[in-house]
Protein backbone atom coordinates (compact mmCIF):
# COMPACT_ATOMS: atom_id res chain seq x y z
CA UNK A 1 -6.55 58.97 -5.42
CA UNK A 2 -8.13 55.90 -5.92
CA UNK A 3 -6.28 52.97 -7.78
CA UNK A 4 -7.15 52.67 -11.22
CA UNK A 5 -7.50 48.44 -11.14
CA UNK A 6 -10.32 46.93 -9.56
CA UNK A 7 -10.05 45.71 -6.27
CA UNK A 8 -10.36 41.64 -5.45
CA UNK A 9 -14.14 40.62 -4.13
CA UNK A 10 -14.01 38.51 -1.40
CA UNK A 11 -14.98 35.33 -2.28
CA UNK A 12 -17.63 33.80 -0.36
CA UNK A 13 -17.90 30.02 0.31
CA UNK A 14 -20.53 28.11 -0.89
CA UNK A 15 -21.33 27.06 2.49
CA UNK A 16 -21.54 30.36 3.93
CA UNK A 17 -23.72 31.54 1.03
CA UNK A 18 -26.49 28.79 1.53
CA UNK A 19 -26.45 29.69 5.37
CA UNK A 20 -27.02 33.16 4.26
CA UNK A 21 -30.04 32.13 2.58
CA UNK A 22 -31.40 29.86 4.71
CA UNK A 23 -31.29 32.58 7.64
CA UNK A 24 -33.09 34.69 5.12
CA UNK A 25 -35.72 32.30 4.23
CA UNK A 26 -36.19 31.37 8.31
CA UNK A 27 -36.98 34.80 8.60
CA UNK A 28 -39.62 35.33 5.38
CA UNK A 29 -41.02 31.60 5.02
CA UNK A 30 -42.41 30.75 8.67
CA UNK A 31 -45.14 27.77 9.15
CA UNK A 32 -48.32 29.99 9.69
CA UNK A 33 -52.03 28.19 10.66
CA UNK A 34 -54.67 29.08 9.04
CA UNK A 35 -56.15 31.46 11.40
CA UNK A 36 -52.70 33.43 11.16
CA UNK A 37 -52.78 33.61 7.64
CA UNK A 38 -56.16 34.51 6.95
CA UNK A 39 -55.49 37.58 9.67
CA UNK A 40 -53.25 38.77 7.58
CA UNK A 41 -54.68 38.75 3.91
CA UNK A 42 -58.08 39.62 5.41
CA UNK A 43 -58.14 42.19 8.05
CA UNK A 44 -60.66 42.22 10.11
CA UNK A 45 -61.75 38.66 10.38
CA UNK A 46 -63.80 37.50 13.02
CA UNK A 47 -65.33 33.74 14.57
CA UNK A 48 -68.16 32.51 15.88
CA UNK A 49 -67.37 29.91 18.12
CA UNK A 50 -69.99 27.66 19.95
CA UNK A 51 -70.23 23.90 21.91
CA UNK A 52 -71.97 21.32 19.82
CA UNK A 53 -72.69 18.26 21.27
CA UNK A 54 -70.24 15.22 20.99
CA UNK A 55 -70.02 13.88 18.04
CA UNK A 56 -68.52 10.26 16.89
CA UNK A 57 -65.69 11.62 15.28
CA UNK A 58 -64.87 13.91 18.79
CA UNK A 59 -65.55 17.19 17.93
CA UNK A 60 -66.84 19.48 20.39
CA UNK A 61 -66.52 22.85 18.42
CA UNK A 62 -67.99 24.70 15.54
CA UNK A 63 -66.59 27.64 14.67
CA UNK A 64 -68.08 29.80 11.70
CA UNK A 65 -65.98 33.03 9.89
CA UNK A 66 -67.44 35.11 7.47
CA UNK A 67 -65.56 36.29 4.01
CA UNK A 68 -67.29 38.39 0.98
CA UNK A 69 -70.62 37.73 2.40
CA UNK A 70 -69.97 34.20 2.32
CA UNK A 71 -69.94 31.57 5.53
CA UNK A 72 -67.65 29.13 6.39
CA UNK A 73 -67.83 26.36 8.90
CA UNK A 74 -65.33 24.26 10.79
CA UNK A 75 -65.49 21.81 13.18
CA UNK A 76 -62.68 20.52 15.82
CA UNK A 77 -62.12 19.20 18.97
CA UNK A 78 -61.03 22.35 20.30
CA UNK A 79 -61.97 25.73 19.85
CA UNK A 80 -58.88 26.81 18.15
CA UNK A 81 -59.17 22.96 16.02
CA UNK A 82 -62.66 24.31 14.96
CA UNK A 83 -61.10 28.22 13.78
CA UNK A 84 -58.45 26.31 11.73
CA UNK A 85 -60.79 24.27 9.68
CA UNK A 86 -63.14 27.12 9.16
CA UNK A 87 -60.51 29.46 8.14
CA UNK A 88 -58.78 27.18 5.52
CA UNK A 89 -62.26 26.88 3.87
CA UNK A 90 -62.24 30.58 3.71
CA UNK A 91 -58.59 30.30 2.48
CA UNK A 92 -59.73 27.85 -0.52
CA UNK A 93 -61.98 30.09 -1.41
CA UNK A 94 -60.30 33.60 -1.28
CA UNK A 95 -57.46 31.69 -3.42
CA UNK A 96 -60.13 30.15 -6.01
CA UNK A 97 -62.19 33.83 -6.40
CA UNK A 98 -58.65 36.02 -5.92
CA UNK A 99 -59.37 39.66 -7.79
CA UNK A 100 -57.57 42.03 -9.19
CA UNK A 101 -57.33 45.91 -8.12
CA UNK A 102 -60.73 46.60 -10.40
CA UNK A 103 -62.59 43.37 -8.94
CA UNK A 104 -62.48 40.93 -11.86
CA UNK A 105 -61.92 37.36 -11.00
CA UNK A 106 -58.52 36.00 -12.16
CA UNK A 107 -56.81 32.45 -11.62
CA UNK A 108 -53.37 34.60 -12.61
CA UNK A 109 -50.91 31.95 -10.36
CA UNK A 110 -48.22 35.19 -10.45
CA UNK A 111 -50.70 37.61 -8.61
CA UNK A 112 -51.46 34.99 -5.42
CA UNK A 113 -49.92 36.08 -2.33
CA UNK A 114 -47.42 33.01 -2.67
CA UNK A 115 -45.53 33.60 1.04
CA UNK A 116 -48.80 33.14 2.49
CA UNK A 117 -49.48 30.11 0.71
CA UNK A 118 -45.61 28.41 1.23
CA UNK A 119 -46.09 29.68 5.52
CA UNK A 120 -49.21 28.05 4.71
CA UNK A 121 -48.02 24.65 3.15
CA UNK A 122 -44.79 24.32 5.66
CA UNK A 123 -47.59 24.70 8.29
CA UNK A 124 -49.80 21.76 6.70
CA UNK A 125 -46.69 19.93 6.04
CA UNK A 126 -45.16 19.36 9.86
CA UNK A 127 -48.59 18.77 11.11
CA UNK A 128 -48.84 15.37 8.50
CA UNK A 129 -45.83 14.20 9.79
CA UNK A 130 -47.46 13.12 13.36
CA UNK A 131 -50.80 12.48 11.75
CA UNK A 132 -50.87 8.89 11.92
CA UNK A 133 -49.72 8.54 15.14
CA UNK A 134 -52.70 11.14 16.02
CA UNK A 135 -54.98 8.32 14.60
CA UNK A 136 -56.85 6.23 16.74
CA UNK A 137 -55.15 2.76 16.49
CA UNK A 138 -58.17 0.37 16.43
CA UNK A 139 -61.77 0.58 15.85
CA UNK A 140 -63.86 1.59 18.70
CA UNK A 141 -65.19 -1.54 20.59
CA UNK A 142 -69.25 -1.52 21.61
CA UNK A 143 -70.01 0.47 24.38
CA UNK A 144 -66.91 2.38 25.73
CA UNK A 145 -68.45 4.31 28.72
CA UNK A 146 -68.27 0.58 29.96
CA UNK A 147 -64.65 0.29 29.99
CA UNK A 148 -62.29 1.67 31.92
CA UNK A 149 -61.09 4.94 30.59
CA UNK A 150 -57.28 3.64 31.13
CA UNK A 151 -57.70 0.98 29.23
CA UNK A 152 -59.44 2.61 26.11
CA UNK A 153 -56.92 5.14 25.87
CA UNK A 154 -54.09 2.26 26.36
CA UNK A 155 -55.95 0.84 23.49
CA UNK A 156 -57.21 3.32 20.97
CA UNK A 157 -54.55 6.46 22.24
CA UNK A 158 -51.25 4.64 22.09
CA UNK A 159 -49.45 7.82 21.82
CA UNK A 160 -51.18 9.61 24.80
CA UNK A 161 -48.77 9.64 28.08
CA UNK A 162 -49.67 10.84 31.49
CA UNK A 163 -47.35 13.03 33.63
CA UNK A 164 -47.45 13.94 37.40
CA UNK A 165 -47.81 17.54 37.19
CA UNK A 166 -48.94 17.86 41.47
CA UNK A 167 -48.82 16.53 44.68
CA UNK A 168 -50.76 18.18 47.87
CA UNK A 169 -51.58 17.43 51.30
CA UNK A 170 -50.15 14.84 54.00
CA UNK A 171 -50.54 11.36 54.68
CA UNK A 172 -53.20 9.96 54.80
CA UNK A 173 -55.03 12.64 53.11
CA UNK A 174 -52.84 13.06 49.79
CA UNK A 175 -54.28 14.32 46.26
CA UNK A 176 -52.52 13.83 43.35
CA UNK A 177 -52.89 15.55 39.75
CA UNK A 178 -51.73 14.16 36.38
CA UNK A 179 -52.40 15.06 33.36
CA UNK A 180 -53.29 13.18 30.06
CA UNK A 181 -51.40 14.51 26.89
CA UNK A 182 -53.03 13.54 23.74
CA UNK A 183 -51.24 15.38 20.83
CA UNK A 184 -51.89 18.94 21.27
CA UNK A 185 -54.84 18.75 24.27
CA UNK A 186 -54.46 17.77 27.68
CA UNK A 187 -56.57 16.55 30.53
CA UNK A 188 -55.76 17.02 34.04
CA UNK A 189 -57.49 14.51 36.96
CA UNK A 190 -56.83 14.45 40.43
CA UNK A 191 -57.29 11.33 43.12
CA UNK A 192 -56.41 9.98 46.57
CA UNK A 193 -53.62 8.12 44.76
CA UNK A 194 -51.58 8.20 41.16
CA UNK A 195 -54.19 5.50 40.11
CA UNK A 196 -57.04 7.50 40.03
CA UNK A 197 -55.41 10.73 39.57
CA UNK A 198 -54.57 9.29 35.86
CA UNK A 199 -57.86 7.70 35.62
CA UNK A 200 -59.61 11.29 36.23
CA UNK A 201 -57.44 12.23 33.54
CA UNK A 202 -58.41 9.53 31.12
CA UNK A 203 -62.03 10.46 31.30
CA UNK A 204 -61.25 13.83 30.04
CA UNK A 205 -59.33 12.54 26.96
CA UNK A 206 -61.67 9.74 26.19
CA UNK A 207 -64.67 12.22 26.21
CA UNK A 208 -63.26 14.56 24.02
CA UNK A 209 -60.93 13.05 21.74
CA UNK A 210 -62.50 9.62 21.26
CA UNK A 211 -66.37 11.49 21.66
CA UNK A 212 -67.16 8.59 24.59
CA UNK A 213 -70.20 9.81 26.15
CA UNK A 214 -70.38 9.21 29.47
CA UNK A 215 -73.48 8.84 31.94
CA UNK A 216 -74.22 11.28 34.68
């Protein structure tokens, strides 16, 4: 038989119970893009991605999804940059025209998918913390396909660093490869010396992140 007085719960520590729950949130509240979200509370979303010509502010990439008959457009430097800002405009506006089961708009804040929106808002949040130091630091001087591309990114990339990522051949006839890291993009360059290697790179960064237009 069973004992008629209740048995002592173990007590749990107050530490132990807030790593509980934080290894339950880790698993349920994850920074999501806006790509990834809009995947999953629209299924069956698909881009249009094409090349636009440089602009000033350095995008390369427009990218164009389609939601309740509805287009919207993002731009970015890459093509993935370009997705992101076209599917947080469709985000914004699945969020502002949200309907219930018997298609009636409703602004009802209890019905909105709200672990979708925190993934959402975690993911927003992390990318703000490096966002000034993605800034360019000064204004753009006059002509920049004048100057040397190590230089302007010395001066308006102060975060970008170069790494040696290859080395091929024999003396004399040596190539080297580096690449430029600029945030989240890279450019790789190659040259008869480190030098130039890093200088190919530079191009490559100042072209696309800074929009420098270079001649042929």
């Amino acid at each position: 038989k069973k004992p008629f007085w209740p048995r002592n719960r173990v007590k749990i520590a107050k530490k132990e119970k807030n790593r509980r729950r934080n290894v339950m949130l880790s698993h349920t509240l994850k920074p999501k893009n806006a790509v990834m979200i809009l995947n999953e509370l629209v299924k069956g979303t698909s881009y249009v991605v094409e090349e636009i010509p440089i602009k000033f502010d350095g995008n390369s990439f427009k990218a164009t999804v389609s939601y309740e008959e509805q287009d919207h457009v993002g731009f970015g430097r890459t093509k993935m940059h370009a997705k992101n800002s076209a599917a947080e405009k469709a985000l914004k506006h699945f969020v502002k025209t949200h309907k219930d089961e018997e298609g009636n708009e409703k602004m009802d804040l209890t019905e909105l998918p709200w672990q979708h929106v925190i993934s959402f808002a975690l993911f927003k949040l992390f990318c703000s913390w490096d966002e000034d130091e993605q800034k360019a630091s000064k204004k753009m001087p006059a002509n920049p396909e004048l100057i040397n591309p190590l230089m302007l990114v010395n001066q308006m990339l102060p975060q970008a660093h170069f790494e040696e990522i290859d080395k091929t051949g024999v003396p004399p006839n040596i190539v080297f490869s580096f690449r430029c890291i600029v945030g989240e993009d890279s450019f790789i360059g190659s040259g008869p010396n480190k030098k130039a290697a890093k200088r190919m790179a530079a191009y490559g960064a100042c072209h696309r992140v800074l929009g420098v237009i270079y001649p042929p």
